[in-house]
N, C-alpha and C. Protein backbone atom coordinates (compact mmCIF):
# COMPACT_ATOMS: atom_id res chain seq x y z
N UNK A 1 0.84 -1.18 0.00
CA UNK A 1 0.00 0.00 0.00
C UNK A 1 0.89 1.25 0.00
N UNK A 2 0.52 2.26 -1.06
CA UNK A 2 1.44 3.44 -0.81
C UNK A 2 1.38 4.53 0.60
N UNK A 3 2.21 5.02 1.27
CA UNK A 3 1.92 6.32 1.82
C UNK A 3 2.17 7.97 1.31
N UNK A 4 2.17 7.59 -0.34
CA UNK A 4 2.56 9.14 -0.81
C UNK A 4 1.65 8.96 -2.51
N UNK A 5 1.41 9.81 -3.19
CA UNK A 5 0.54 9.91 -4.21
C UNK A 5 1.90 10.80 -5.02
N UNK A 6 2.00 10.43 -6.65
CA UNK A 6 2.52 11.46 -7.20
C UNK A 6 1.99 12.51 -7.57
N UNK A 7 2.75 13.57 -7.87
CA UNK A 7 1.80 15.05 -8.19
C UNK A 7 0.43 14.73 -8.63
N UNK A 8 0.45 13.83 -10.32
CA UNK A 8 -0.91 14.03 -10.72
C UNK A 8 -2.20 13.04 -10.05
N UNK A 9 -1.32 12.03 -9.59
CA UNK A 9 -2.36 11.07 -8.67
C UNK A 9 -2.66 12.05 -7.54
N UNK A 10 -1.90 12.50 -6.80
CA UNK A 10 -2.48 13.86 -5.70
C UNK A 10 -3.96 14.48 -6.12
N UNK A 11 -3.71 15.11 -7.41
CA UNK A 11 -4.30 16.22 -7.72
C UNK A 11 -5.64 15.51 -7.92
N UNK A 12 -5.29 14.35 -8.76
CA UNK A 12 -6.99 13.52 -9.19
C UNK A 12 -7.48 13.19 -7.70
N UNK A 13 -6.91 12.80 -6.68
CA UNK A 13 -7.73 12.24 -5.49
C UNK A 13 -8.32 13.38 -4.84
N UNK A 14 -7.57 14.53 -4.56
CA UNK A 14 -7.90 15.61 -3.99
C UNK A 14 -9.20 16.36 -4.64
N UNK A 15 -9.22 16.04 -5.70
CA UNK A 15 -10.70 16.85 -6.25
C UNK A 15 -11.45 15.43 -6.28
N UNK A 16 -11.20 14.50 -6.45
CA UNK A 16 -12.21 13.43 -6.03
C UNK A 16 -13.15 12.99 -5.00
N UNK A 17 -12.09 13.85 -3.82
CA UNK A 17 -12.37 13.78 -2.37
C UNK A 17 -13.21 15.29 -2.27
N UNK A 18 -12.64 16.21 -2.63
CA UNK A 18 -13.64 17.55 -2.61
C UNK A 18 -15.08 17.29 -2.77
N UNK A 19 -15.09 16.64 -4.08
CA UNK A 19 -16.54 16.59 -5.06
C UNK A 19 -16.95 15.36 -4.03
N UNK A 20 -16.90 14.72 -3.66
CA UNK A 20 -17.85 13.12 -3.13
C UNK A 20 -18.02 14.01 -1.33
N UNK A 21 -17.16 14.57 -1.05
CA UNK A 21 -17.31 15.54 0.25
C UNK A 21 -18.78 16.73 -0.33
N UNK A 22 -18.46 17.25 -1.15
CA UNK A 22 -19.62 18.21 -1.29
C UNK A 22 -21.08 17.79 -1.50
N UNK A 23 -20.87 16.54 -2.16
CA UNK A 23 -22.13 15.94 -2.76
C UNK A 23 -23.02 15.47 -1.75
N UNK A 24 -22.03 14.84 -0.67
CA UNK A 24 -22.54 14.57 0.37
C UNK A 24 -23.68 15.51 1.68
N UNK A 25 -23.16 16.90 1.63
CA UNK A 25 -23.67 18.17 2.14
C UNK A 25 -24.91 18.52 1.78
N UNK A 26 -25.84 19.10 2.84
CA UNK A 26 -26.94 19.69 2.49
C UNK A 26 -26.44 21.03 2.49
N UNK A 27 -27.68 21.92 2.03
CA UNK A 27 -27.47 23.33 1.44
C UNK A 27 -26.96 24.34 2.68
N UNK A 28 -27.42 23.84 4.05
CA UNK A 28 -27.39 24.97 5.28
C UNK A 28 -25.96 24.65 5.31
N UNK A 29 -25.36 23.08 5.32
CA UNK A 29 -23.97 23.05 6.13
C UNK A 29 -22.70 23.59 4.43
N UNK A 30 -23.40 24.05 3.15
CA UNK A 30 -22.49 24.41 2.74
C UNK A 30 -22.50 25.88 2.73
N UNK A 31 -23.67 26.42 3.07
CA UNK A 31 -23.61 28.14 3.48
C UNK A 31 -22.55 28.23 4.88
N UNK A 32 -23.12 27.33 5.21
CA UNK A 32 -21.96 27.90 6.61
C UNK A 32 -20.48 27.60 6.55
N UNK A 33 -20.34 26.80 5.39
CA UNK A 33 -18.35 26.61 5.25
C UNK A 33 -18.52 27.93 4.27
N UNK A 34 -19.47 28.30 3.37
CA UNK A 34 -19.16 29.29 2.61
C UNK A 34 -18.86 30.87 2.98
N UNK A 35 -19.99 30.95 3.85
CA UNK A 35 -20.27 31.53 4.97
C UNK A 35 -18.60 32.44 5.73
N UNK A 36 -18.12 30.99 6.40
CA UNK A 36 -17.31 31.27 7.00
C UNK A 36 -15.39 31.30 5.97
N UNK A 37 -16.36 30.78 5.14
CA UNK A 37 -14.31 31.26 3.99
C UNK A 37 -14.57 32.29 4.07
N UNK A 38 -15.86 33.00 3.68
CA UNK A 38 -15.90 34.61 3.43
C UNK A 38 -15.51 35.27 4.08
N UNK A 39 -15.93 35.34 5.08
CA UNK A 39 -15.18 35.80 7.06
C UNK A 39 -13.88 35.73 7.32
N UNK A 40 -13.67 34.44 6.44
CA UNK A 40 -12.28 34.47 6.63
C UNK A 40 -11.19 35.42 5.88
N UNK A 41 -11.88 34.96 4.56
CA UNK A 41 -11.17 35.99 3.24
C UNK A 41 -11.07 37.50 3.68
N UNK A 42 -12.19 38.01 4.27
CA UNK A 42 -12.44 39.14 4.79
C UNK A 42 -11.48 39.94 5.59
N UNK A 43 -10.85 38.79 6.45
CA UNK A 43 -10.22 38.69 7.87
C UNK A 43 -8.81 38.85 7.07
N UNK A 44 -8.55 38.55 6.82
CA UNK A 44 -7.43 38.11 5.74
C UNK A 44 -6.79 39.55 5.24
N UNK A 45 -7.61 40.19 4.91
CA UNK A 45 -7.36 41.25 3.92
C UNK A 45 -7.56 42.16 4.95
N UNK A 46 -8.13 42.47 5.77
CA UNK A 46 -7.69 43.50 7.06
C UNK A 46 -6.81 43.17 7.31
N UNK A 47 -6.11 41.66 8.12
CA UNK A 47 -4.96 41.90 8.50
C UNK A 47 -3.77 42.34 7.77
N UNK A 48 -3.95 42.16 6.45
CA UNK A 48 -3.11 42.17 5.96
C UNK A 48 -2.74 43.58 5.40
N UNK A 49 -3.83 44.25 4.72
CA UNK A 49 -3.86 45.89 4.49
C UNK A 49 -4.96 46.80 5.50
N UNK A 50 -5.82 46.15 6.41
CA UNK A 50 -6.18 47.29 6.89
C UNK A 50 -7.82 47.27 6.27
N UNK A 51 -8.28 48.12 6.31
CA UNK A 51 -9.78 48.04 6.28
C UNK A 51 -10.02 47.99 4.67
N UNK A 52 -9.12 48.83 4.05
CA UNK A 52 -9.12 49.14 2.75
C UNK A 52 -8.97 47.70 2.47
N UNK A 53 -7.91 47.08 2.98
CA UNK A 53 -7.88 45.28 2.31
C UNK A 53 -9.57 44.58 2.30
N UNK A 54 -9.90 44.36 3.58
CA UNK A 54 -11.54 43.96 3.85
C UNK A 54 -12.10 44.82 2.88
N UNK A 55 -12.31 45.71 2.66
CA UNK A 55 -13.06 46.54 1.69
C UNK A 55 -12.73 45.59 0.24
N UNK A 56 -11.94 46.08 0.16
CA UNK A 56 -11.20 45.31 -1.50
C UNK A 56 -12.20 43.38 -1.71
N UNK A 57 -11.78 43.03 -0.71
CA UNK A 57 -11.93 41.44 -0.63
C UNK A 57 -13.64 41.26 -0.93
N UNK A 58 -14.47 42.20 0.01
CA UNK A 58 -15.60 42.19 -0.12
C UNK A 58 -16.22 42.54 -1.43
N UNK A 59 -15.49 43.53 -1.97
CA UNK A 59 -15.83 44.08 -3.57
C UNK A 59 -15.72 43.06 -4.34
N UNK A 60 -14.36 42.30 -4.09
CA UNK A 60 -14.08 41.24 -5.15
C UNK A 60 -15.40 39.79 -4.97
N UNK A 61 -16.15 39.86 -3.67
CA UNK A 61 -16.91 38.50 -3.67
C UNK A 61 -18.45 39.23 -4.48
N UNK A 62 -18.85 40.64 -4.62
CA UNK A 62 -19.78 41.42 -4.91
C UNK A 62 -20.02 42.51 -4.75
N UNK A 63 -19.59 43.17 -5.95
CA UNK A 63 -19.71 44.74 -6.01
C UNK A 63 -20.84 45.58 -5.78
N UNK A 64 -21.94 44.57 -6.01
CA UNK A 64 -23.38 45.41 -5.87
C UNK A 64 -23.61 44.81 -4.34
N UNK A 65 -23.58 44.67 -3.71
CA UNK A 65 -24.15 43.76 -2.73
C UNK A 65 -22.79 44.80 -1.52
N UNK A 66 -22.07 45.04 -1.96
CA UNK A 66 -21.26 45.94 -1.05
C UNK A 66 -21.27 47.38 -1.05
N UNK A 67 -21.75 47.90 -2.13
CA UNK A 67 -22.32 49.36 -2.66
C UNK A 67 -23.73 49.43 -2.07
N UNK A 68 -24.19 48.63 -1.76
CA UNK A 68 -25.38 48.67 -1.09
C UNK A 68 -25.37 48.75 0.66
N UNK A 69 -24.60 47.54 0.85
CA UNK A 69 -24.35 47.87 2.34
C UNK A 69 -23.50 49.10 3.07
N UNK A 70 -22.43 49.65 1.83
CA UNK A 70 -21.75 50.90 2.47
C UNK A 70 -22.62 51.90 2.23
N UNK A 71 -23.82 51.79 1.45
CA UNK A 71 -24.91 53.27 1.46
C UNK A 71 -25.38 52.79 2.90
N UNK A 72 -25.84 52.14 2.91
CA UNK A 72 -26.54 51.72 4.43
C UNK A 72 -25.97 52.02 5.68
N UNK A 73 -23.96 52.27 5.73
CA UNK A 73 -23.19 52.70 6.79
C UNK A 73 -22.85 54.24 6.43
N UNK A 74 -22.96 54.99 5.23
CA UNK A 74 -22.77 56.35 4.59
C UNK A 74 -21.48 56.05 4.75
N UNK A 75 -20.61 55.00 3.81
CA UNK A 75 -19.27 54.46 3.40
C UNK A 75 -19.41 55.23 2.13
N UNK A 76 -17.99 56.17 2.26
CA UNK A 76 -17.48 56.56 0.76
C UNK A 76 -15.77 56.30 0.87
N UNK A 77 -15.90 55.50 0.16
CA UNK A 77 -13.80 54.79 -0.45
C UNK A 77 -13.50 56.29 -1.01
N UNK A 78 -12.37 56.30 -0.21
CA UNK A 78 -11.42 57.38 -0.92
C UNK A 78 -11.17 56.94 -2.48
N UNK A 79 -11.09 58.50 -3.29
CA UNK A 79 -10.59 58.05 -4.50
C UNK A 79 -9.50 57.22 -4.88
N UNK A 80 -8.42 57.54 -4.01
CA UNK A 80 -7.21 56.63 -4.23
C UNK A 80 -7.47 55.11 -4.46
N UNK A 81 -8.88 55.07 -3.28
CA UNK A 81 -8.47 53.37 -3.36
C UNK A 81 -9.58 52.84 -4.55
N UNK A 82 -10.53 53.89 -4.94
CA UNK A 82 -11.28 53.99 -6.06
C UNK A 82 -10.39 53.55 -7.48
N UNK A 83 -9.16 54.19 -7.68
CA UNK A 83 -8.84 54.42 -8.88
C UNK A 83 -7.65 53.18 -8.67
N UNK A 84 -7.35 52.40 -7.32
CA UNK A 84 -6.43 51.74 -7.47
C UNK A 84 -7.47 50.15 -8.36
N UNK A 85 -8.75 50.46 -7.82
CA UNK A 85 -9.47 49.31 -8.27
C UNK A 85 -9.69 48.72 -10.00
N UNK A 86 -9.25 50.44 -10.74
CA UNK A 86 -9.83 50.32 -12.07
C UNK A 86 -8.53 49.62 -12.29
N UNK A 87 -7.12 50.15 -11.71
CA UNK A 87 -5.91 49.31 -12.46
C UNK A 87 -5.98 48.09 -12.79
């Protein structure tokens, strides 16, 4: 029996195991891993730049859906970080 997979045997088991893991899931327990990457991703990007990072991260999961919630806090992004977005 092996204890190691080569690269491409890795790669085929690992998405084999993803997909037969997901299939398995109902809809609530994959909102809540989804849920919580987001939180995480979120988390991620503050620590790493600061609010402007969380800002950024959130734009990147939905731009309308975050333009909506910063009208709701009277959030306006500095231009800088406006114009760093079009780059």
């Amino acid at each position: 029996m092996k204890t190691e997979l080569n690269s491409k045997e890795y790669v085929s088991f690992a998405r084999r195991f993803v997909n037969e893991t997901v299939a398995t899931m109902d809809i609530d327990e994959l909102r809540s891993i989804v849920t919580n990457h987001i939180h995480e991703e979120i988390q991620n990007g503050e620590n790493d730049f600061g609010q402007e990072g969380a800002f950024e991260e959130m734009q990147a999961w939905d731009q309308d859906i975050f333009d909506s919630v910063a009208k709701d806090y009277d959030l306006t992004l500095d231009d800088d970080f406006e114009d760093d977005e079009e780059l």
